[in-house]
PDB file of N, CA and C in Angstrom:
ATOM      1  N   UNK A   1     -18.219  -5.368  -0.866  1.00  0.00           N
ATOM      2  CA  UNK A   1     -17.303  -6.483  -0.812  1.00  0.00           C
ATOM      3  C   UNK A   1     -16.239  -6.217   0.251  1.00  0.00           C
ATOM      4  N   UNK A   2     -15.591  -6.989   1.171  1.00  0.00           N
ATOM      5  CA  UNK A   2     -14.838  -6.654   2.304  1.00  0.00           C
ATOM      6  C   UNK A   2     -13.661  -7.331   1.337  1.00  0.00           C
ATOM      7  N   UNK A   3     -12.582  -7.012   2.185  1.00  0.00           N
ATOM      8  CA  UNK A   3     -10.830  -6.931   1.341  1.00  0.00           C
ATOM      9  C   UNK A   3     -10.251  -8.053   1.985  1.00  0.00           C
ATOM     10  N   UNK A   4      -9.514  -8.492   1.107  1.00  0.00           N
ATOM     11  CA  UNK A   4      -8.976  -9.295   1.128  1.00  0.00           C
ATOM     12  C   UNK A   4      -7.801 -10.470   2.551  1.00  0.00           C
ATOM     13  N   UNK A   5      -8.614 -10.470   3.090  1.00  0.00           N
ATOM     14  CA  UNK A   5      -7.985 -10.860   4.987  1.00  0.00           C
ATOM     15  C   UNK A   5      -6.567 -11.880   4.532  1.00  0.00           C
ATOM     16  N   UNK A   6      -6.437 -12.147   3.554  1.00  0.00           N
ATOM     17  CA  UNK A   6      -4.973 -13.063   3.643  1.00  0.00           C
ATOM     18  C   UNK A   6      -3.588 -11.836   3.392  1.00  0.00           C
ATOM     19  N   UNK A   7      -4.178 -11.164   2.303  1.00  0.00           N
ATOM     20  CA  UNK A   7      -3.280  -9.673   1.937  1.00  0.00           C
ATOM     21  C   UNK A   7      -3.189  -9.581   3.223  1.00  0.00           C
ATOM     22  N   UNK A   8      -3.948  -9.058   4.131  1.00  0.00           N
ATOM     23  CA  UNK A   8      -4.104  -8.229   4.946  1.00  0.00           C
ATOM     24  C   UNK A   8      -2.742  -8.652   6.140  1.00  0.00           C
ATOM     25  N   UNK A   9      -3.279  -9.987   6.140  1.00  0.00           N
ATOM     26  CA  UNK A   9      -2.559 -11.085   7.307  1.00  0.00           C
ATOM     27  C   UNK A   9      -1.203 -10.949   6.419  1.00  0.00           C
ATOM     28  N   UNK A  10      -0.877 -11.155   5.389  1.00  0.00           N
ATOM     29  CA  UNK A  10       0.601 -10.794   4.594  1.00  0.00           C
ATOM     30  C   UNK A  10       0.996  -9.730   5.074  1.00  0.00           C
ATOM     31  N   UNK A  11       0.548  -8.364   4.766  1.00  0.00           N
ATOM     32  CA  UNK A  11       1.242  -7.081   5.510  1.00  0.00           C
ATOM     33  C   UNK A  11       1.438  -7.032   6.360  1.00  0.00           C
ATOM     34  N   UNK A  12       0.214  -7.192   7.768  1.00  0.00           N
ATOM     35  CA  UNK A  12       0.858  -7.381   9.082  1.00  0.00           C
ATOM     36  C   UNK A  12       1.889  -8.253   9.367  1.00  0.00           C
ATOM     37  N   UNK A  13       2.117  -9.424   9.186  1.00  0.00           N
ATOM     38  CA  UNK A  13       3.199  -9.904   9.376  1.00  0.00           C
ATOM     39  C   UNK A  13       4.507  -9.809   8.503  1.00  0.00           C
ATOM     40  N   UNK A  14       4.754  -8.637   7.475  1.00  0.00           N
ATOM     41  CA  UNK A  14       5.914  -8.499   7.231  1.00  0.00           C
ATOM     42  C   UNK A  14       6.296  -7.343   8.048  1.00  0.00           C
ATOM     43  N   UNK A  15       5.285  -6.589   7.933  1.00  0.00           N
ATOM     44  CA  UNK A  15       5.836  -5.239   8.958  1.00  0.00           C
ATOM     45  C   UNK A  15       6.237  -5.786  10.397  1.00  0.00           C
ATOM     46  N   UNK A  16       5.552  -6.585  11.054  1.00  0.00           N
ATOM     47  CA  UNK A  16       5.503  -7.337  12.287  1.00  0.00           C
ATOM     48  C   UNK A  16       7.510  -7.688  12.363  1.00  0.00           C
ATOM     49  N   UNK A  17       7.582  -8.499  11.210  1.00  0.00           N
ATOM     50  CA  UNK A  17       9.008  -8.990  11.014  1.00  0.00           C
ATOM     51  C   UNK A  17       9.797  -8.260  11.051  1.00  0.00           C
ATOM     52  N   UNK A  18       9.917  -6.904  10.438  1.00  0.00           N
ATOM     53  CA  UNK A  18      10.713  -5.614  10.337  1.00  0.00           C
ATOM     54  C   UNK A  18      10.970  -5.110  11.391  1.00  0.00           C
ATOM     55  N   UNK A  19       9.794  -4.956  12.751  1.00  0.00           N
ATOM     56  CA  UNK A  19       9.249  -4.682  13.620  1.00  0.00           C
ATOM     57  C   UNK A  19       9.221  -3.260  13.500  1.00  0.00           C
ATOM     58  N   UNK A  20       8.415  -2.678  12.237  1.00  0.00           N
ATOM     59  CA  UNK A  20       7.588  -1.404  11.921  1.00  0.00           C
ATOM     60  C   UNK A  20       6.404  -1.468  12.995  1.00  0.00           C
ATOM     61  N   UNK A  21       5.868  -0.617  13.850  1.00  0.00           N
ATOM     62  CA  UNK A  21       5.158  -0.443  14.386  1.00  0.00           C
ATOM     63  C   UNK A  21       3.909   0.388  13.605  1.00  0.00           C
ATOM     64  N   UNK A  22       2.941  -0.068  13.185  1.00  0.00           N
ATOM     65  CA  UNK A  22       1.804   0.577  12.222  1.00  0.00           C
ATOM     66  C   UNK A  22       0.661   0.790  13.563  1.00  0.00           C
ATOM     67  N   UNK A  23      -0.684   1.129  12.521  1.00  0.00           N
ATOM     68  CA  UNK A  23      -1.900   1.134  13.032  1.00  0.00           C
ATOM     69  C   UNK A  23      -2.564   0.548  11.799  1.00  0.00           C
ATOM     70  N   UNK A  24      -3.825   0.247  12.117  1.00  0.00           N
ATOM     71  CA  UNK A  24      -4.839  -0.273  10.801  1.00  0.00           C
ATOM     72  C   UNK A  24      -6.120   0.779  11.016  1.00  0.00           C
ATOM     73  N   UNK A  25      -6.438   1.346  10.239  1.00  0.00           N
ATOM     74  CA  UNK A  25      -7.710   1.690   9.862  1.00  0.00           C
ATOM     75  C   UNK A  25      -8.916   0.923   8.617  1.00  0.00           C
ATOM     76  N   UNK A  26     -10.191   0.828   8.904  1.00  0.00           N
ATOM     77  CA  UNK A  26     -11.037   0.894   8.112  1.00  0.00           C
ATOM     78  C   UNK A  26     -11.234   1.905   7.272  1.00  0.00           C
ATOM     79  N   UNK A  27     -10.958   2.094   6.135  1.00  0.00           N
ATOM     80  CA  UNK A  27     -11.549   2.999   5.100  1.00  0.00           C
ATOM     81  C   UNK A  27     -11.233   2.498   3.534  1.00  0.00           C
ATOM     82  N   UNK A  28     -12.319   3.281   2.857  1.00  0.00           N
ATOM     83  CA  UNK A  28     -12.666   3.192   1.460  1.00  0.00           C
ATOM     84  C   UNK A  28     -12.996   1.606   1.174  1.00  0.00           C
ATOM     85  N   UNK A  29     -13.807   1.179   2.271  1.00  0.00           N
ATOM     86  CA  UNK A  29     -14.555  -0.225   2.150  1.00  0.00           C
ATOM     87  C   UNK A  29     -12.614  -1.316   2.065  1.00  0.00           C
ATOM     88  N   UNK A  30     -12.038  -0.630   2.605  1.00  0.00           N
ATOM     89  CA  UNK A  30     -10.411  -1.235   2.657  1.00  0.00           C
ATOM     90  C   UNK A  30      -9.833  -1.548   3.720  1.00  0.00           C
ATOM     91  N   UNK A  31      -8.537  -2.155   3.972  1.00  0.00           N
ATOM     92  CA  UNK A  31      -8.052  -1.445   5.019  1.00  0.00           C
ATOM     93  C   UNK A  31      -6.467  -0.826   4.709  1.00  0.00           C
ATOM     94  N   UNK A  32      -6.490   0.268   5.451  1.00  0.00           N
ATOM     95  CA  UNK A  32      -5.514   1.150   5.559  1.00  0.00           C
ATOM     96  C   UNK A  32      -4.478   1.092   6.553  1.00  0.00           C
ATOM     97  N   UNK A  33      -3.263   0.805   5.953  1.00  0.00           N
ATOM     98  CA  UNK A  33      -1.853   0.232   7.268  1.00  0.00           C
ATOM     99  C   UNK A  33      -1.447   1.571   6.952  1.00  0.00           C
ATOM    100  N   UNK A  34      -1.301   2.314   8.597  1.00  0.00           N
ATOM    101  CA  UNK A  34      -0.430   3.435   8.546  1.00  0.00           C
ATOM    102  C   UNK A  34       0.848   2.930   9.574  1.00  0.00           C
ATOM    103  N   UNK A  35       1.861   3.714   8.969  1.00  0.00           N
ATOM    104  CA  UNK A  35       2.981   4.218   9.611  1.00  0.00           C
ATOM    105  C   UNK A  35       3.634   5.492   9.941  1.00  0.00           C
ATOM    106  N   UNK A  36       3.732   5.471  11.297  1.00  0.00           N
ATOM    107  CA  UNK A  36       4.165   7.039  11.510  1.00  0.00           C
ATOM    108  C   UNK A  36       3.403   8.297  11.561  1.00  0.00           C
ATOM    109  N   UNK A  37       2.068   7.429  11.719  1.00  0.00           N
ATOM    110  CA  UNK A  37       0.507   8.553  10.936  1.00  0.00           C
ATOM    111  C   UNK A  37       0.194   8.534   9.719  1.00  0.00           C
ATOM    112  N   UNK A  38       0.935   7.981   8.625  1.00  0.00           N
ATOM    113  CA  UNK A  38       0.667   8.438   7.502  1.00  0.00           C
ATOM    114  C   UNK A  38       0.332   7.497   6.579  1.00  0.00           C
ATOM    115  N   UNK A  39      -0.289   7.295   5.591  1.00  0.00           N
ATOM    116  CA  UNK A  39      -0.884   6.157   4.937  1.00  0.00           C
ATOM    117  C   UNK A  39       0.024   5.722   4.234  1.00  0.00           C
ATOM    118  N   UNK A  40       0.382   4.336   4.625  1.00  0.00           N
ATOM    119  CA  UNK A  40       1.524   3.666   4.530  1.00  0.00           C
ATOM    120  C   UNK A  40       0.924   2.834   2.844  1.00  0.00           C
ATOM    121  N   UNK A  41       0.327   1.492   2.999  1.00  0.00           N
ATOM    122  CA  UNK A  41       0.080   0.592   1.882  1.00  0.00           C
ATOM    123  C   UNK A  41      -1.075  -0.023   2.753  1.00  0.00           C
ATOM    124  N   UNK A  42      -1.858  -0.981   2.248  1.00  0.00           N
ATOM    125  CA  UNK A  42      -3.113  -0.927   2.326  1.00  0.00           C
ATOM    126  C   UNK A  42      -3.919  -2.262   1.412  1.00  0.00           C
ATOM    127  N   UNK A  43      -4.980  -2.337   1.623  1.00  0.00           N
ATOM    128  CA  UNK A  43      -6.178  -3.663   0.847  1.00  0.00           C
ATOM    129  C   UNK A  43      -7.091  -2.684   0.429  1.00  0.00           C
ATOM    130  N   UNK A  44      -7.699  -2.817  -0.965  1.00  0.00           N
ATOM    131  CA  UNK A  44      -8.527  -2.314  -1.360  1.00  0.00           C
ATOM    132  C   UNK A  44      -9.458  -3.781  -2.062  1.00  0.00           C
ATOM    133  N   UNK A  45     -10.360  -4.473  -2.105  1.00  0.00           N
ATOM    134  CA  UNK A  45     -11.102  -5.622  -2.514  1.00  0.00           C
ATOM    135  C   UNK A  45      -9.767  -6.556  -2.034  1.00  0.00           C
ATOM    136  N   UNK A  46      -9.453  -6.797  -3.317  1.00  0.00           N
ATOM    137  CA  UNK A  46      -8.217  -7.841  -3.582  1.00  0.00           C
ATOM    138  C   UNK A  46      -7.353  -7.504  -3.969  1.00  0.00           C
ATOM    139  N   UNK A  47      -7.075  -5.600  -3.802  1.00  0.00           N
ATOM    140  CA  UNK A  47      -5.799  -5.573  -4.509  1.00  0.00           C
ATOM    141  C   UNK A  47      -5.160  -4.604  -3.428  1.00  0.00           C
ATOM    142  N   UNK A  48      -3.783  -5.000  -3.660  1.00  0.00           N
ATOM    143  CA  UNK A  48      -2.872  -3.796  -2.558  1.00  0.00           C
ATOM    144  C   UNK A  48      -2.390  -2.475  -3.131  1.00  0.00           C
ATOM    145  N   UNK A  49      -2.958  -1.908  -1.925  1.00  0.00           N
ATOM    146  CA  UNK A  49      -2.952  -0.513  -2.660  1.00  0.00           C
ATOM    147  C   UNK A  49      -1.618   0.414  -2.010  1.00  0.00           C
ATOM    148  N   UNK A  50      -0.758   0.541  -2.701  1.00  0.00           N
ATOM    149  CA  UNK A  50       0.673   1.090  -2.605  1.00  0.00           C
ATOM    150  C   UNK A  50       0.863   2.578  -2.781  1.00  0.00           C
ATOM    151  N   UNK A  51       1.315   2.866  -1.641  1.00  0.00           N
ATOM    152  CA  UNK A  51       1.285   4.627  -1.837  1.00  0.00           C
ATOM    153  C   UNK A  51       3.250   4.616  -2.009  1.00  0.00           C
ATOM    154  N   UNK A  52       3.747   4.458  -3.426  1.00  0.00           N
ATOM    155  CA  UNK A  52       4.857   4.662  -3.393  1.00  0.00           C
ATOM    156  C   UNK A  52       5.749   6.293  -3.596  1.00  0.00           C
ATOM    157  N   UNK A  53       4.401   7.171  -4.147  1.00  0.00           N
ATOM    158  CA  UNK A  53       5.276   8.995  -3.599  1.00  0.00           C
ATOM    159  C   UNK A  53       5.476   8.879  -5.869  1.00  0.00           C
ATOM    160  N   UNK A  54       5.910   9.970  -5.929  1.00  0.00           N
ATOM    161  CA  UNK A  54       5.550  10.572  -7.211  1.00  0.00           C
ATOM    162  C   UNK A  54       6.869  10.009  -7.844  1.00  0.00           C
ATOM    163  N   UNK A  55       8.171  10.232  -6.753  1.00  0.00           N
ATOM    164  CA  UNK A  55       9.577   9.981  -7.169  1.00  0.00           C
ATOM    165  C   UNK A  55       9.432   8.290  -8.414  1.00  0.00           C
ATOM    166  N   UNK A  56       8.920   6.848  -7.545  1.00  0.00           N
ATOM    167  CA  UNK A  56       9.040   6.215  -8.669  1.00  0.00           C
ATOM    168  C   UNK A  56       7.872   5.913  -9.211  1.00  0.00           C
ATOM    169  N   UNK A  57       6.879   6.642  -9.065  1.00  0.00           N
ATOM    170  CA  UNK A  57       5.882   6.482  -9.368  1.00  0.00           C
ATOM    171  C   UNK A  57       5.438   5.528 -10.579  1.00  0.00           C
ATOM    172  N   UNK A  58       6.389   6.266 -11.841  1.00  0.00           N
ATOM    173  CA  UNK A  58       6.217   6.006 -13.040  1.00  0.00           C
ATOM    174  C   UNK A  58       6.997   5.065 -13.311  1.00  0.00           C
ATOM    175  N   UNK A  59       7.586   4.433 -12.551  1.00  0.00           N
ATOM    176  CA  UNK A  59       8.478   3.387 -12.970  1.00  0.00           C
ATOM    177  C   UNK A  59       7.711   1.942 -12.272  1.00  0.00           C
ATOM    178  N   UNK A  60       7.132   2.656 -11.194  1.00  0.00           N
ATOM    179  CA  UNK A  60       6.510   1.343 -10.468  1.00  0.00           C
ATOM    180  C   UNK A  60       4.914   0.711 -11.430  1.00  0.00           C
ATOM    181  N   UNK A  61       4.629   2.406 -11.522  1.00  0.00           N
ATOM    182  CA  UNK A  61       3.411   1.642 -12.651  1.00  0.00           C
ATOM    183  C   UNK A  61       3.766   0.666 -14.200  1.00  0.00           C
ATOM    184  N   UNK A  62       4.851   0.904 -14.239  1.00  0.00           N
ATOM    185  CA  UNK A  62       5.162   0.181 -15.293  1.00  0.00           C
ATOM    186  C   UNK A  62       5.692  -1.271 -14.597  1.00  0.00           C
ATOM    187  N   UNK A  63       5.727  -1.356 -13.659  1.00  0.00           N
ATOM    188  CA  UNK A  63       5.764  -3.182 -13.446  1.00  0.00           C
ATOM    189  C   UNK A  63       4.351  -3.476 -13.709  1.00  0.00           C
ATOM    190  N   UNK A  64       4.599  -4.930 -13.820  1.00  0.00           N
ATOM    191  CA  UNK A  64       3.457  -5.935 -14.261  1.00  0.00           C
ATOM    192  C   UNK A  64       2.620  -5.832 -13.385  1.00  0.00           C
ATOM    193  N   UNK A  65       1.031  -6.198 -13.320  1.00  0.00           N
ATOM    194  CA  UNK A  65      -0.042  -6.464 -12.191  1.00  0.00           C
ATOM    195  C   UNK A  65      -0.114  -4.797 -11.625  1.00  0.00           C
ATOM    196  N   UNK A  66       0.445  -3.694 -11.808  1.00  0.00           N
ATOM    197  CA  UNK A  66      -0.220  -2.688 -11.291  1.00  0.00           C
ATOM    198  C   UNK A  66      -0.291  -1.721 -12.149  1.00  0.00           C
ATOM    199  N   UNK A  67      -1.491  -1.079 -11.591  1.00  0.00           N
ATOM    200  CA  UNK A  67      -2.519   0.061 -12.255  1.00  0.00           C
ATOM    201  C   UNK A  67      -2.416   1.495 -11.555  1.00  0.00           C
ATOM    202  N   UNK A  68      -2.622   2.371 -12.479  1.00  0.00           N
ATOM    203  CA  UNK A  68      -3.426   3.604 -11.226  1.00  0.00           C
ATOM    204  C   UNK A  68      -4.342   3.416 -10.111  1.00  0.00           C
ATOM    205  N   UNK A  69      -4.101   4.080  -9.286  1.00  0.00           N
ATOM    206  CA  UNK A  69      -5.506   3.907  -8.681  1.00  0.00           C
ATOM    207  C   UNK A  69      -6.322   5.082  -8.898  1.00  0.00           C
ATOM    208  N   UNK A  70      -7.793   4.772  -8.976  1.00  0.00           N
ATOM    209  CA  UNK A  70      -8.155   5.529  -9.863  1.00  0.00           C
ATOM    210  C   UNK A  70      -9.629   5.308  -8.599  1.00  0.00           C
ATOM    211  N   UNK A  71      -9.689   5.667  -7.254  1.00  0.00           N
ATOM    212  CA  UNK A  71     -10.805   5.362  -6.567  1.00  0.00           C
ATOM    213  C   UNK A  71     -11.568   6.420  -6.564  1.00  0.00           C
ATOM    214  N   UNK A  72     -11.084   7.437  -7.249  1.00  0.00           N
ATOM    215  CA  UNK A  72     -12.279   8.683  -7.088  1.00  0.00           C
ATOM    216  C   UNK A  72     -12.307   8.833  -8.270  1.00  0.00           C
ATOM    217  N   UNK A  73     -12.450   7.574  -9.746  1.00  0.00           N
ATOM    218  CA  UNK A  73     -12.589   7.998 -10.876  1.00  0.00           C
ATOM    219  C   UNK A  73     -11.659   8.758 -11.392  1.00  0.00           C
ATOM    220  N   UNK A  74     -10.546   8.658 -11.075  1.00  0.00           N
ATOM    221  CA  UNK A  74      -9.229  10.264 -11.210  1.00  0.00           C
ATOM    222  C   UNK A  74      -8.018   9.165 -10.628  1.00  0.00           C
ATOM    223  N   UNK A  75      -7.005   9.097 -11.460  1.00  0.00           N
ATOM    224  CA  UNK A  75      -6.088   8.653 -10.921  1.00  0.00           C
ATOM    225  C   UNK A  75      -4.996   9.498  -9.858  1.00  0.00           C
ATOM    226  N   UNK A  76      -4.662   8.814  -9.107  1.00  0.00           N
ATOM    227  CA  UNK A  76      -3.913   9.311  -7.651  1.00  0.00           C
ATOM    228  C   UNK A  76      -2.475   9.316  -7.524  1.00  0.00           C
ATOM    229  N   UNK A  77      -1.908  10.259  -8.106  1.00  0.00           N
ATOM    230  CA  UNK A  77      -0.663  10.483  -8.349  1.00  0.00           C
ATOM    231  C   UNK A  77       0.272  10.119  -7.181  1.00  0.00           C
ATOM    232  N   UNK A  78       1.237   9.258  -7.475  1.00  0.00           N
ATOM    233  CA  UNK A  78       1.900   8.383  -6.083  1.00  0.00           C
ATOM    234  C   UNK A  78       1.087   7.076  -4.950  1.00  0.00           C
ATOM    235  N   UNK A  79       0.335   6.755  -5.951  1.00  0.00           N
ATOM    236  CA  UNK A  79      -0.980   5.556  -5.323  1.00  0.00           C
ATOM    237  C   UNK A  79      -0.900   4.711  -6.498  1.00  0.00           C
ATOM    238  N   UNK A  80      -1.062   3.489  -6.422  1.00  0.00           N
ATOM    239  CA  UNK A  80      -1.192   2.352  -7.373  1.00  0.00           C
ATOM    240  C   UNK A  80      -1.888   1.095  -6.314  1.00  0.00           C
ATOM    241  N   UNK A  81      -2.925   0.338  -7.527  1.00  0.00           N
ATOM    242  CA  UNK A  81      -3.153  -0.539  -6.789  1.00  0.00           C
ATOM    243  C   UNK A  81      -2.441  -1.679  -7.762  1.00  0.00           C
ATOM    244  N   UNK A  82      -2.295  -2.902  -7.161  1.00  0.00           N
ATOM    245  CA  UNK A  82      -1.154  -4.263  -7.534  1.00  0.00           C
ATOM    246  C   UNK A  82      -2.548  -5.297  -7.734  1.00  0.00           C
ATOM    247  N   UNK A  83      -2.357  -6.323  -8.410  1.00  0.00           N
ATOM    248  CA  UNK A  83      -3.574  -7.097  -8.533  1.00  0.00           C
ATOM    249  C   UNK A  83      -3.090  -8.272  -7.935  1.00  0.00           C
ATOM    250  N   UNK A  84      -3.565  -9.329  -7.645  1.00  0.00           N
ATOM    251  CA  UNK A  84      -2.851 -10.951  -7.248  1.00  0.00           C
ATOM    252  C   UNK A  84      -1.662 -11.206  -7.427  1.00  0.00           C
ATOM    253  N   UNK A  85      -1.597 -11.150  -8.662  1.00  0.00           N
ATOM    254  CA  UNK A  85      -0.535 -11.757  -9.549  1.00  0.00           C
ATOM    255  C   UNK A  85       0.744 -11.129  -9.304  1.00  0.00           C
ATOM    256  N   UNK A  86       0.696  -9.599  -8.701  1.00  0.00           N
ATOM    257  CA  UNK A  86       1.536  -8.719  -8.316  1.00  0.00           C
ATOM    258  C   UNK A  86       2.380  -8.936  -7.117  1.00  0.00           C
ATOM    259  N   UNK A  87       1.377  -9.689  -6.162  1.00  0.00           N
ATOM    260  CA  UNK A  87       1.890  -9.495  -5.033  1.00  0.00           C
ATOM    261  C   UNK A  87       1.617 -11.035  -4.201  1.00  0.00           C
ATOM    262  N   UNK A  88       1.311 -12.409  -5.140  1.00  0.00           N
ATOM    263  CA  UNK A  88       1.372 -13.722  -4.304  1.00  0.00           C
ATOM    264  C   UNK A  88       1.794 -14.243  -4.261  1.00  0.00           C
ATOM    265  N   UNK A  89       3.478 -13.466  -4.046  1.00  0.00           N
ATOM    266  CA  UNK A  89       4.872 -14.270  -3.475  1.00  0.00           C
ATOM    267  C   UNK A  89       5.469 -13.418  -2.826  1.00  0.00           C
ATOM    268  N   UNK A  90       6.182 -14.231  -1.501  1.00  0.00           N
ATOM    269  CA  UNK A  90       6.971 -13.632  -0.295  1.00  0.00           C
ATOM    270  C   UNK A  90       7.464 -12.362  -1.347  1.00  0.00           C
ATOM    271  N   UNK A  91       8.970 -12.287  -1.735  1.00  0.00           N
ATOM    272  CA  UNK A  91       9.368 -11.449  -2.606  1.00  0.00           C
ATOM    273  C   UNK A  91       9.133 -10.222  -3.401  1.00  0.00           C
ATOM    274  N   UNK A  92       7.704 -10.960  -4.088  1.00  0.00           N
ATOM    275  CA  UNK A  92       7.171  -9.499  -4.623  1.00  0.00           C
ATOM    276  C   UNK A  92       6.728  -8.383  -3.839  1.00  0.00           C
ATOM    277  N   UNK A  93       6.079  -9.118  -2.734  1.00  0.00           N
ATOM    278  CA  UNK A  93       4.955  -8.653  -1.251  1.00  0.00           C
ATOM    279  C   UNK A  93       6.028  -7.701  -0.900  1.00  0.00           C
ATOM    280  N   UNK A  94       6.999  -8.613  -0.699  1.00  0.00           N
ATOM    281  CA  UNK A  94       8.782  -7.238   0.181  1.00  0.00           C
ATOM    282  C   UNK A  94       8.932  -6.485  -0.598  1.00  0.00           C
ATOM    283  N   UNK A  95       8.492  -6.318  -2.184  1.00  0.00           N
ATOM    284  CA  UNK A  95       9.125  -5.400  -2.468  1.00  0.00           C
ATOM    285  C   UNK A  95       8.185  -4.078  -2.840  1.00  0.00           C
ATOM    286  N   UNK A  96       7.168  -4.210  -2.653  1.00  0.00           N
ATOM    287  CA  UNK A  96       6.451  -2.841  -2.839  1.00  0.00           C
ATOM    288  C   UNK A  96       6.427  -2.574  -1.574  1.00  0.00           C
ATOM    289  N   UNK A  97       6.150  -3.264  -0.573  1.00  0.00           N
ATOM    290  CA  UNK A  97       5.847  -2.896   0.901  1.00  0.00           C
ATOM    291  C   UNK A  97       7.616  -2.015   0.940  1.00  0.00           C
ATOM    292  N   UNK A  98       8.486  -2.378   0.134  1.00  0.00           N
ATOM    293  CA  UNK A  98       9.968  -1.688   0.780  1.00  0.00           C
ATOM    294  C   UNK A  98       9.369  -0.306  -0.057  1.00  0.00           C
ATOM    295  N   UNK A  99       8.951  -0.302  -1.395  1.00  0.00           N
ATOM    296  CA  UNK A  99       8.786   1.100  -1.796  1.00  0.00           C
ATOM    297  C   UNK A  99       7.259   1.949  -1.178  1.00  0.00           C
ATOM    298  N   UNK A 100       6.813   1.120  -0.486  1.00  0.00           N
ATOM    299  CA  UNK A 100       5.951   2.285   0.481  1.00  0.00           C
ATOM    300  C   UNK A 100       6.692   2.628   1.716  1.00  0.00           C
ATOM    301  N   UNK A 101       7.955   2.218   2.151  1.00  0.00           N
ATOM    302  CA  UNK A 101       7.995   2.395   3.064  1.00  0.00           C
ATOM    303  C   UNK A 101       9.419   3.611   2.801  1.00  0.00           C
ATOM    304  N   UNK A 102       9.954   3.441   1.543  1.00  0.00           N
ATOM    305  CA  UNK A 102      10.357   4.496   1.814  1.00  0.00           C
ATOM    306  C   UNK A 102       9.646   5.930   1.260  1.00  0.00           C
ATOM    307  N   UNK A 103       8.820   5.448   0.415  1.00  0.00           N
ATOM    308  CA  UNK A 103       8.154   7.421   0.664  1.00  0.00           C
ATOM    309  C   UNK A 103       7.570   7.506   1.667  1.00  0.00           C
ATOM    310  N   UNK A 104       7.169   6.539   2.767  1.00  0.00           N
ATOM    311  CA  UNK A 104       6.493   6.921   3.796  1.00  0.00           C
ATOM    312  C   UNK A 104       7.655   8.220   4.657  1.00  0.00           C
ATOM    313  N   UNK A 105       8.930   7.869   4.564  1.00  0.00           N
ATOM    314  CA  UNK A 105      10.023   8.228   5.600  1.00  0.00           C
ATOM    315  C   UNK A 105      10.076   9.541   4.991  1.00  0.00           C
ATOM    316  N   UNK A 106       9.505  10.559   3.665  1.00  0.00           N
ATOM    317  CA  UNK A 106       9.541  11.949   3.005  1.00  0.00           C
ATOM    318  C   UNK A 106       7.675  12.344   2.819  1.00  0.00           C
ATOM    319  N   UNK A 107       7.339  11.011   3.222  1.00  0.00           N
ATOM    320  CA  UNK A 107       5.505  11.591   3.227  1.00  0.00           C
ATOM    321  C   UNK A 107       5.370  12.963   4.591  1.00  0.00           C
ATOM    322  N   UNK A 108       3.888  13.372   4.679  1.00  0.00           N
ATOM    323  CA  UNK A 108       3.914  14.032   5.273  1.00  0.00           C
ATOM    324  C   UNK A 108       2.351  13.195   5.633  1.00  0.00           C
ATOM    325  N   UNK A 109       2.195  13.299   7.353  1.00  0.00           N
ATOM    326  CA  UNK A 109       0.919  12.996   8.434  1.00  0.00           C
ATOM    327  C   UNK A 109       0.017  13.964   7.733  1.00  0.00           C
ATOM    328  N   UNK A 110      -0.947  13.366   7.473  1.00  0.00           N
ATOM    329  CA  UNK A 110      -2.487  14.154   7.786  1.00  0.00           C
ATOM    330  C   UNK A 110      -2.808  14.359   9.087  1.00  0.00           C
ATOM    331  N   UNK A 111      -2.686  13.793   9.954  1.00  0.00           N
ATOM    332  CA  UNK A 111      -3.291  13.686  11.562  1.00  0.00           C
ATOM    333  C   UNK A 111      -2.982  14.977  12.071  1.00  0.00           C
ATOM    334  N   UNK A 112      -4.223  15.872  12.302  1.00  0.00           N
ATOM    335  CA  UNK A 112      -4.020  16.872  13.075  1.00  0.00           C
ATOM    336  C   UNK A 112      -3.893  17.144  14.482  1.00  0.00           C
ATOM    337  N   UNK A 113      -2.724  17.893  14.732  1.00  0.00           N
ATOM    338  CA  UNK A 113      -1.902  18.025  16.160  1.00  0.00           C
ATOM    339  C   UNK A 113      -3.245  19.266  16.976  1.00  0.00           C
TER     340      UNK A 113
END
């Protein structure tokens, strides 16, 4: 199943607005918005997949519409995915994209130098 191209078109153009400079990758049948090198937030089918960092981890999973993510059968400590309902208003969209973006600014690059 390919992911969701309106999500998709939502993220780019809020980051666009911010004027965050990302990249997009293809992976995990998804796509993957990095910033800074590092895996920022993201489309997985139809759901956005939020790398918000361990700090609110547990507070973010307890909002409505999101889950673990659980893509290797194992949930992913500081990863959540958001379902529709989570994220199909301006507002909500700003506000996980604001909490990926700040663990992105204490994440650390995979990309080897």
């Amino acid at each position: 199943m390919a992911f969701n191209e309106q999500l998709a078109d939502l993220l780019r153009q809020e980051l666009k607005e911010r004027s965050i400079p990302f990249e997009e990758k293809k992976m995990m049948g998804g796509l993957c918005i990095m910033v800074d090198d590092k895996m920022c937030v993201g489309v997985i089918k139809d759901d956005l997949m939020a790398r918000v960092g361990p700090h609110v981890y547990d507070e973010a999973l307890a909002r409505p519409n999101a889950r673990e993510m659980d893509f290797t059968k194992r949930p992913m400590k500081g990863y959540l995915y958001v379902n529709a309902d989570g994220w199909d208003n301006n507002e909500e969209l700003r506000e996980w994209v604001n909490l990926c973006l700040i663990f992105n600014k204490e994440a650390k690059s995979s990309k080897k130098k």
